[in-house]
PDB file of N, CA and C in Angstrom:
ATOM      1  N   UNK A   1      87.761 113.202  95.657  1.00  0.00           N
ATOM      2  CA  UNK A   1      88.228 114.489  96.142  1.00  0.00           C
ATOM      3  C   UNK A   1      88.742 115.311  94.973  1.00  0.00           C
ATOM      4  N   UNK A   2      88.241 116.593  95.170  1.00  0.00           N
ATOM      5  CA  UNK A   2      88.768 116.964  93.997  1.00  0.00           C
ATOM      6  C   UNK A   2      89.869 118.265  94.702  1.00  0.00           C
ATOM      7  N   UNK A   3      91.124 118.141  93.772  1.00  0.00           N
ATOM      8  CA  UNK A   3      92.528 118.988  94.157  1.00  0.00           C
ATOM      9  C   UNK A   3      92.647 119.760  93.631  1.00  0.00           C
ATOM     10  N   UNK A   4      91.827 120.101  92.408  1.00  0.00           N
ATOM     11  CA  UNK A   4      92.299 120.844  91.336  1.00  0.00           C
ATOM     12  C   UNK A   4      92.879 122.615  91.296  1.00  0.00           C
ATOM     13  N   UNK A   5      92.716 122.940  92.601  1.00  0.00           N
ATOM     14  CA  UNK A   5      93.395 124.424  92.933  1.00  0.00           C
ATOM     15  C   UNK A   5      94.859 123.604  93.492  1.00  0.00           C
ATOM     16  N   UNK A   6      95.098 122.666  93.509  1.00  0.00           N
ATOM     17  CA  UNK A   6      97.028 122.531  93.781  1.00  0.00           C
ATOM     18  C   UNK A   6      97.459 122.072  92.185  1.00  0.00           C
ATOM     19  N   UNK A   7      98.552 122.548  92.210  1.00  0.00           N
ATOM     20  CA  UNK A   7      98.833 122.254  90.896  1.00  0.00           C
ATOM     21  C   UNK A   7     100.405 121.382  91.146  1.00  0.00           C
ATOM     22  N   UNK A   8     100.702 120.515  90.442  1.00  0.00           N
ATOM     23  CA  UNK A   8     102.072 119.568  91.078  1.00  0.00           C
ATOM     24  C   UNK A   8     103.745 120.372  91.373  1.00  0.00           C
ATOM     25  N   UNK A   9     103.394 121.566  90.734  1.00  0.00           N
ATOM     26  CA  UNK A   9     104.363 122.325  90.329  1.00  0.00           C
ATOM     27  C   UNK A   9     104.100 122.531  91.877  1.00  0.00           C
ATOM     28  N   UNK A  10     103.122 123.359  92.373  1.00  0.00           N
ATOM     29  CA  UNK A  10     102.756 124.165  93.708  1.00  0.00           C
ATOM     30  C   UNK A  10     103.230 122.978  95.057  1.00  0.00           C
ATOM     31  N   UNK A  11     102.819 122.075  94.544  1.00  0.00           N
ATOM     32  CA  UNK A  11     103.039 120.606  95.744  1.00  0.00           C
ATOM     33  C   UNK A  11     104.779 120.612  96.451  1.00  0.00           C
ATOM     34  N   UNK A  12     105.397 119.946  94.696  1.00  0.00           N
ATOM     35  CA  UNK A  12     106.664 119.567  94.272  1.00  0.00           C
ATOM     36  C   UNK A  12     107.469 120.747  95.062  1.00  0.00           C
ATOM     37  N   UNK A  13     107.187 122.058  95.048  1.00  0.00           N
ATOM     38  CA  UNK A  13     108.101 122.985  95.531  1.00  0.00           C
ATOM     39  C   UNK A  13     107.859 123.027  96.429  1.00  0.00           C
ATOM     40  N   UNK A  14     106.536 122.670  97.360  1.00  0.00           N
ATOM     41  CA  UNK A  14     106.152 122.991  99.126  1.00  0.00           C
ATOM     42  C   UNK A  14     107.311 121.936  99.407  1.00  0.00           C
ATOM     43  N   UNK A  15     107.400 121.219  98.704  1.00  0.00           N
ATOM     44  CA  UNK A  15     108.581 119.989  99.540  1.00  0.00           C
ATOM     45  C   UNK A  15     109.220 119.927  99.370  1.00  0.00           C
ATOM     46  N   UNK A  16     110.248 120.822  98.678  1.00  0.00           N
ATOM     47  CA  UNK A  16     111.474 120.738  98.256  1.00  0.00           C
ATOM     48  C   UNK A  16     112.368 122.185  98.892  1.00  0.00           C
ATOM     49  N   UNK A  17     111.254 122.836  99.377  1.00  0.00           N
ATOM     50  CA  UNK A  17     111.462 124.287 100.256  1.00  0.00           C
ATOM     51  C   UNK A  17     111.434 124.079 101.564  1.00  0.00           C
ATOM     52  N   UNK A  18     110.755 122.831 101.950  1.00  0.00           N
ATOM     53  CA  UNK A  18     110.360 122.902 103.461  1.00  0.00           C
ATOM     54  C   UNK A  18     111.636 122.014 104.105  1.00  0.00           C
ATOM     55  N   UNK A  19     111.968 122.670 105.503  1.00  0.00           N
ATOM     56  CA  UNK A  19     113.568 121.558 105.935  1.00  0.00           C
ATOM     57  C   UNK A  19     112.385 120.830 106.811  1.00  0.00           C
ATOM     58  N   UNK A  20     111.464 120.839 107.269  1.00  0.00           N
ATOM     59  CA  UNK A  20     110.546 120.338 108.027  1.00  0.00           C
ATOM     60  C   UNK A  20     110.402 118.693 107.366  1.00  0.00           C
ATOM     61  N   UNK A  21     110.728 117.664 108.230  1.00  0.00           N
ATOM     62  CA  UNK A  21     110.192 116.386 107.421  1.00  0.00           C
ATOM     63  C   UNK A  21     108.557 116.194 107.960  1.00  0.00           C
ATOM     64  N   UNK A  22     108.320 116.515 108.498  1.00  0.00           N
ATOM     65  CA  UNK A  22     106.504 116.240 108.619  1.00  0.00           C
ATOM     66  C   UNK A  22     106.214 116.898 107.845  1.00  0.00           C
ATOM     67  N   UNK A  23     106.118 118.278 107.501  1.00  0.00           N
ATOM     68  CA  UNK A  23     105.624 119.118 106.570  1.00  0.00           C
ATOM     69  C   UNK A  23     106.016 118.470 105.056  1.00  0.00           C
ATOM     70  N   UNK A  24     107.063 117.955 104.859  1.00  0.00           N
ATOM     71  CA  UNK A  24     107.263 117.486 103.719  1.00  0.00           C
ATOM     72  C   UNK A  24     106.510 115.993 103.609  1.00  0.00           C
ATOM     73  N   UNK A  25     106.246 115.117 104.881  1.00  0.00           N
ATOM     74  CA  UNK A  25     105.579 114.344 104.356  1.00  0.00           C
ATOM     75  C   UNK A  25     103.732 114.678 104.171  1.00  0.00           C
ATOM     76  N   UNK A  26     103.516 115.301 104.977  1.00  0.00           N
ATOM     77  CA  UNK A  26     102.067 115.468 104.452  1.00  0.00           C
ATOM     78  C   UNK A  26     101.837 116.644 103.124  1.00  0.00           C
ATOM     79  N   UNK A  27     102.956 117.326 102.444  1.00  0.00           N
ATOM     80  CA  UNK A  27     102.772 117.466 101.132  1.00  0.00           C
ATOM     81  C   UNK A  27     102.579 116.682 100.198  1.00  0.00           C
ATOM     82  N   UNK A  28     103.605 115.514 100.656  1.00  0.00           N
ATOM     83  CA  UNK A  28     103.945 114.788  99.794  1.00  0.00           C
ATOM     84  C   UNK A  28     102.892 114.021  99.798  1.00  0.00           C
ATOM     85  N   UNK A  29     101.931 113.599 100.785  1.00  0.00           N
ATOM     86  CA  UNK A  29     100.746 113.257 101.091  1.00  0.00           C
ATOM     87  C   UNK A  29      99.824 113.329  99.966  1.00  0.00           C
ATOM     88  N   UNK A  30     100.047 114.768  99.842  1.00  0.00           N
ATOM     89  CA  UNK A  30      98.377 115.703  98.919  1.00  0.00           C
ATOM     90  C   UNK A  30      99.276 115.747  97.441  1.00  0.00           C
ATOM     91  N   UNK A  31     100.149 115.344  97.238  1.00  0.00           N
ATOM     92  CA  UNK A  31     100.998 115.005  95.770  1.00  0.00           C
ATOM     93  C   UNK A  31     100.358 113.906  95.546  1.00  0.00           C
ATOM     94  N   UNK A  32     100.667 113.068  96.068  1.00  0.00           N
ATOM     95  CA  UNK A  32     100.075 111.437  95.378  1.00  0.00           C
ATOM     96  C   UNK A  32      98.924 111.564  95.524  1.00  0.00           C
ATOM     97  N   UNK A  33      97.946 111.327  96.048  1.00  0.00           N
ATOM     98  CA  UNK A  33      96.458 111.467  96.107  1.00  0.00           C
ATOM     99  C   UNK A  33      96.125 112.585  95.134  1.00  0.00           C
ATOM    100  N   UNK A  34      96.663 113.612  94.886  1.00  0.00           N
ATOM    101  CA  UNK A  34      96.749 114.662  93.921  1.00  0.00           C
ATOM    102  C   UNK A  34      96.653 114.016  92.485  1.00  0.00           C
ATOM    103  N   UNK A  35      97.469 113.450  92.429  1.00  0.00           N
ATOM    104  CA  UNK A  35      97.988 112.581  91.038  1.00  0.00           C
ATOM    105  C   UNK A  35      97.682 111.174  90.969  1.00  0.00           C
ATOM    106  N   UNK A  36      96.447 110.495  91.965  1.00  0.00           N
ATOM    107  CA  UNK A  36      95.992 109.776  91.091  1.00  0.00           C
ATOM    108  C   UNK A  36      96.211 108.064  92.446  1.00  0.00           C
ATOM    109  N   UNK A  37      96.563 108.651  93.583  1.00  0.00           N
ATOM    110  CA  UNK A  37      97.207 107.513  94.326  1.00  0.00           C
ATOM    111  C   UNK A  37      95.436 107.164  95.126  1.00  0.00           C
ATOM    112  N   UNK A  38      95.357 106.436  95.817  1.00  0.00           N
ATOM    113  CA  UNK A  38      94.543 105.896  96.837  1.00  0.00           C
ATOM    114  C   UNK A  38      94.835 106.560  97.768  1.00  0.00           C
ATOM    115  N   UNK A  39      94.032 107.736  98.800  1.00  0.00           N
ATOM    116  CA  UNK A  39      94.164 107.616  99.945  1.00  0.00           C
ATOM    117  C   UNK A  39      94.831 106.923 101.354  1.00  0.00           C
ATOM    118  N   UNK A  40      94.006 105.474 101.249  1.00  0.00           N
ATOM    119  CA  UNK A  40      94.389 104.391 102.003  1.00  0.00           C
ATOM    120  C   UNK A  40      95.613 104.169 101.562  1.00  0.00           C
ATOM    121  N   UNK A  41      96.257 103.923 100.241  1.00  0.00           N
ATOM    122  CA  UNK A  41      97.215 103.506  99.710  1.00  0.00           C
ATOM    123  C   UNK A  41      98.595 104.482 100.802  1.00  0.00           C
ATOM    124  N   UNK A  42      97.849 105.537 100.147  1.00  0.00           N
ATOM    125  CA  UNK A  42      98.791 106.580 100.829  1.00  0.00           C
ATOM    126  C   UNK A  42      99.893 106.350 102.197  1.00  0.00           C
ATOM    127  N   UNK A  43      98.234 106.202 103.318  1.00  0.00           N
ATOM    128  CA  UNK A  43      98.562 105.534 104.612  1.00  0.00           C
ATOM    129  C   UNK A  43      99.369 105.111 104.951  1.00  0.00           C
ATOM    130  N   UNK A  44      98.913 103.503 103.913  1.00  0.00           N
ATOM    131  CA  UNK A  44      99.599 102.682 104.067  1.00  0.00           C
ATOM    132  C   UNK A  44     101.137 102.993 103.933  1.00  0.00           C
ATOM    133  N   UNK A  45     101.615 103.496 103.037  1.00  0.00           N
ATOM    134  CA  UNK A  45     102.762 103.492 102.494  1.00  0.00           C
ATOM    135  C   UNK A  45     103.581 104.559 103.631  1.00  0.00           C
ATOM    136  N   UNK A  46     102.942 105.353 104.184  1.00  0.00           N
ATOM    137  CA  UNK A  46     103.725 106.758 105.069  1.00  0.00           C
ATOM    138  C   UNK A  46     103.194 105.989 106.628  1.00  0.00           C
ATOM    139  N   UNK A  47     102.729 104.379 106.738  1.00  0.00           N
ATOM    140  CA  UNK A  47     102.517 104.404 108.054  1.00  0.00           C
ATOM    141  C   UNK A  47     101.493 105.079 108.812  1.00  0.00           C
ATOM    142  N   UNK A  48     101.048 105.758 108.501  1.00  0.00           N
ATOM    143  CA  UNK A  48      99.818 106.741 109.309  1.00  0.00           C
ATOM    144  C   UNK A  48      98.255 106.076 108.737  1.00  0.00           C
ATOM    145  N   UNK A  49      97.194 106.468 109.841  1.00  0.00           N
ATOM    146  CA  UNK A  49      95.996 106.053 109.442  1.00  0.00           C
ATOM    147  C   UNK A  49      95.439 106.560 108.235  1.00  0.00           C
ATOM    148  N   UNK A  50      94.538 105.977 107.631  1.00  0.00           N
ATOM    149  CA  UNK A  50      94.123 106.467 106.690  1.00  0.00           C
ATOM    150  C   UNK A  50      92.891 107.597 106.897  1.00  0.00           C
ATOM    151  N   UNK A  51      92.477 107.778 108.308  1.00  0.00           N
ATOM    152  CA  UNK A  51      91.789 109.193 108.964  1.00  0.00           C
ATOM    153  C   UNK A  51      92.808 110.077 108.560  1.00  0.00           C
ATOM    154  N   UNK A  52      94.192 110.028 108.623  1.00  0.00           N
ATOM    155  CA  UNK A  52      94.909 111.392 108.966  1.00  0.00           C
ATOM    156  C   UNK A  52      95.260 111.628 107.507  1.00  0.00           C
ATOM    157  N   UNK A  53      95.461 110.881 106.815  1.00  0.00           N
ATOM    158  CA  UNK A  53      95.883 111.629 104.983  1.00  0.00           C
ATOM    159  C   UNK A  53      94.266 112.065 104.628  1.00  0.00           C
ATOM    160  N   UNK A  54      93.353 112.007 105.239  1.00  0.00           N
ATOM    161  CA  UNK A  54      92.003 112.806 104.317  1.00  0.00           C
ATOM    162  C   UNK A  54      91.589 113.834 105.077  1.00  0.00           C
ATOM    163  N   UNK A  55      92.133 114.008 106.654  1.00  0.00           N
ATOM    164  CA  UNK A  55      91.841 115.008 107.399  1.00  0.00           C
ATOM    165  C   UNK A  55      93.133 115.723 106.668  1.00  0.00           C
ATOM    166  N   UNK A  56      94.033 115.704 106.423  1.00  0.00           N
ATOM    167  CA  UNK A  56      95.067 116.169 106.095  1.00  0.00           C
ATOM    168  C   UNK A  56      94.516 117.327 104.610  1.00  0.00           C
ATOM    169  N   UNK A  57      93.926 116.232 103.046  1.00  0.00           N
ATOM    170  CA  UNK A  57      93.563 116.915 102.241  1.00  0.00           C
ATOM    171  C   UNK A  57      92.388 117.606 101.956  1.00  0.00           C
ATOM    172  N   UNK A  58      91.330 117.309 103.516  1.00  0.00           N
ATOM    173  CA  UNK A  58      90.064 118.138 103.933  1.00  0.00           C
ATOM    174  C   UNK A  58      90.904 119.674 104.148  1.00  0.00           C
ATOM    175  N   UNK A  59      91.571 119.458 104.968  1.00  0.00           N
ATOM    176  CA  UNK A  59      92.489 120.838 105.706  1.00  0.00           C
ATOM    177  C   UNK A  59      92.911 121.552 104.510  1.00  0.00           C
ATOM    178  N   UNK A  60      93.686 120.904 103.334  1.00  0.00           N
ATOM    179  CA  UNK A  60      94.120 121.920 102.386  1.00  0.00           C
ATOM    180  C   UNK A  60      92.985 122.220 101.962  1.00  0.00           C
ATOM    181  N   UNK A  61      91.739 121.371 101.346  1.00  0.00           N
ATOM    182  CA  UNK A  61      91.221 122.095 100.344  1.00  0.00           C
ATOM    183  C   UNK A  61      89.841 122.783 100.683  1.00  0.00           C
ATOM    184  N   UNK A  62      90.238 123.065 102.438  1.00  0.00           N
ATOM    185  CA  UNK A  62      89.352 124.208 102.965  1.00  0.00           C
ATOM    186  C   UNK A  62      89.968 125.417 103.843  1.00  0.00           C
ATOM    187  N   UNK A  63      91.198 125.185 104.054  1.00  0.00           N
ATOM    188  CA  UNK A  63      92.074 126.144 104.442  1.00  0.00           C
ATOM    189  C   UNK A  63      92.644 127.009 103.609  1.00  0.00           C
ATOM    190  N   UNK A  64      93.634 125.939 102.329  1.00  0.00           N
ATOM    191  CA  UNK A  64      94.617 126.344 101.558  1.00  0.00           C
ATOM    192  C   UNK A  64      95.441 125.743 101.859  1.00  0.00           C
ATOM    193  N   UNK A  65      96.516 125.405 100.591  1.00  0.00           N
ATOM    194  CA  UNK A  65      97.510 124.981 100.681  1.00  0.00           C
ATOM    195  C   UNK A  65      98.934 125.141 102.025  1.00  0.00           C
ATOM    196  N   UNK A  66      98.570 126.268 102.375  1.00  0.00           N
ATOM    197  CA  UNK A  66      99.449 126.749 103.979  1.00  0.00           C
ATOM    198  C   UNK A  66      99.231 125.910 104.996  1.00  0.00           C
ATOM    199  N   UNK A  67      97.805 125.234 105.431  1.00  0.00           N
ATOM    200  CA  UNK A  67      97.610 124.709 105.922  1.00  0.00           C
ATOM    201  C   UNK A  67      98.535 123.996 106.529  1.00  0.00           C
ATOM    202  N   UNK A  68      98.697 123.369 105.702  1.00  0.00           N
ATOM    203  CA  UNK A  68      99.767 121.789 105.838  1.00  0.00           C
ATOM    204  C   UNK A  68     101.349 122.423 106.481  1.00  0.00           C
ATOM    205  N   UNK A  69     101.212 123.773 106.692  1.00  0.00           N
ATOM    206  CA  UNK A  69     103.160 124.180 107.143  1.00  0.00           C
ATOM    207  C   UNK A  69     102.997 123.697 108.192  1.00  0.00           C
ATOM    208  N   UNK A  70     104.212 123.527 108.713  1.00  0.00           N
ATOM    209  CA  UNK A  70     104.356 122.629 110.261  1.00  0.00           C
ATOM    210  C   UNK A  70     104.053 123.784 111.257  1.00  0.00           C
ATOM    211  N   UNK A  71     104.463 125.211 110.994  1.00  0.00           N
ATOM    212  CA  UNK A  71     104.043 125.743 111.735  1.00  0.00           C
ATOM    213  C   UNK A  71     102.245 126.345 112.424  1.00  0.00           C
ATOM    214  N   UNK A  72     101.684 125.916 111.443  1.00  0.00           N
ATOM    215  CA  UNK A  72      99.864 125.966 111.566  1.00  0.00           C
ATOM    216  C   UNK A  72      99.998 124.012 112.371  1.00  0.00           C
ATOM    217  N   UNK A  73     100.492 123.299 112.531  1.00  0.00           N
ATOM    218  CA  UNK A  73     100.091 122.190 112.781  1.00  0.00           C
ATOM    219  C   UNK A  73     100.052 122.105 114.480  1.00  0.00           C
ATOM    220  N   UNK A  74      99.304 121.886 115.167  1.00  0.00           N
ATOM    221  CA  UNK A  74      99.055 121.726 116.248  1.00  0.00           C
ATOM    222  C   UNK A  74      99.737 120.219 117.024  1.00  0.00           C
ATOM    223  N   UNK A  75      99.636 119.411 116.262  1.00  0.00           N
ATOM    224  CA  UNK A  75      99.804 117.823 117.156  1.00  0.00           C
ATOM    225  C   UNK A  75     101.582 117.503 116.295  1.00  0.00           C
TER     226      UNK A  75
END
């Protein structure tokens, strides 16, 4: 996957701005996989399937980074 329109600076501050903890974890999501983590790894580590962290960085890097606010999130 390639991330290269988020930059860690852009990530680091979506989550450090957001009081939302879902929103902060699926930033934090597209940070590690950003920088080099496993997908699955990801999952694993936040508990969630490993469908939902790549539907997650499909969504940013065909939406945009907004994507991911809790308020665009439906479920």
């Amino acid at each position: 996957m390639n991330l290269d329109m988020f930059t860690t600076y852009d990530i680091v501050t979506a989550i450090s701005s957001s009081c939302n903890k879902n929103e902060q974890m699926r930033h934090q999501n597209l940070f590690l996989v950003e920088n080099g983590l496993n997908p699955a790894k990801v999952a694993e580590d936040f508990s969630v399937h490993c469908s939902t962290v790549n539907r997650r960085i499909k969504q940013a890097k065909n939406e945009g980074f907004s994507a991911l606010n809790a308020a665009l999130i439906e479920n």
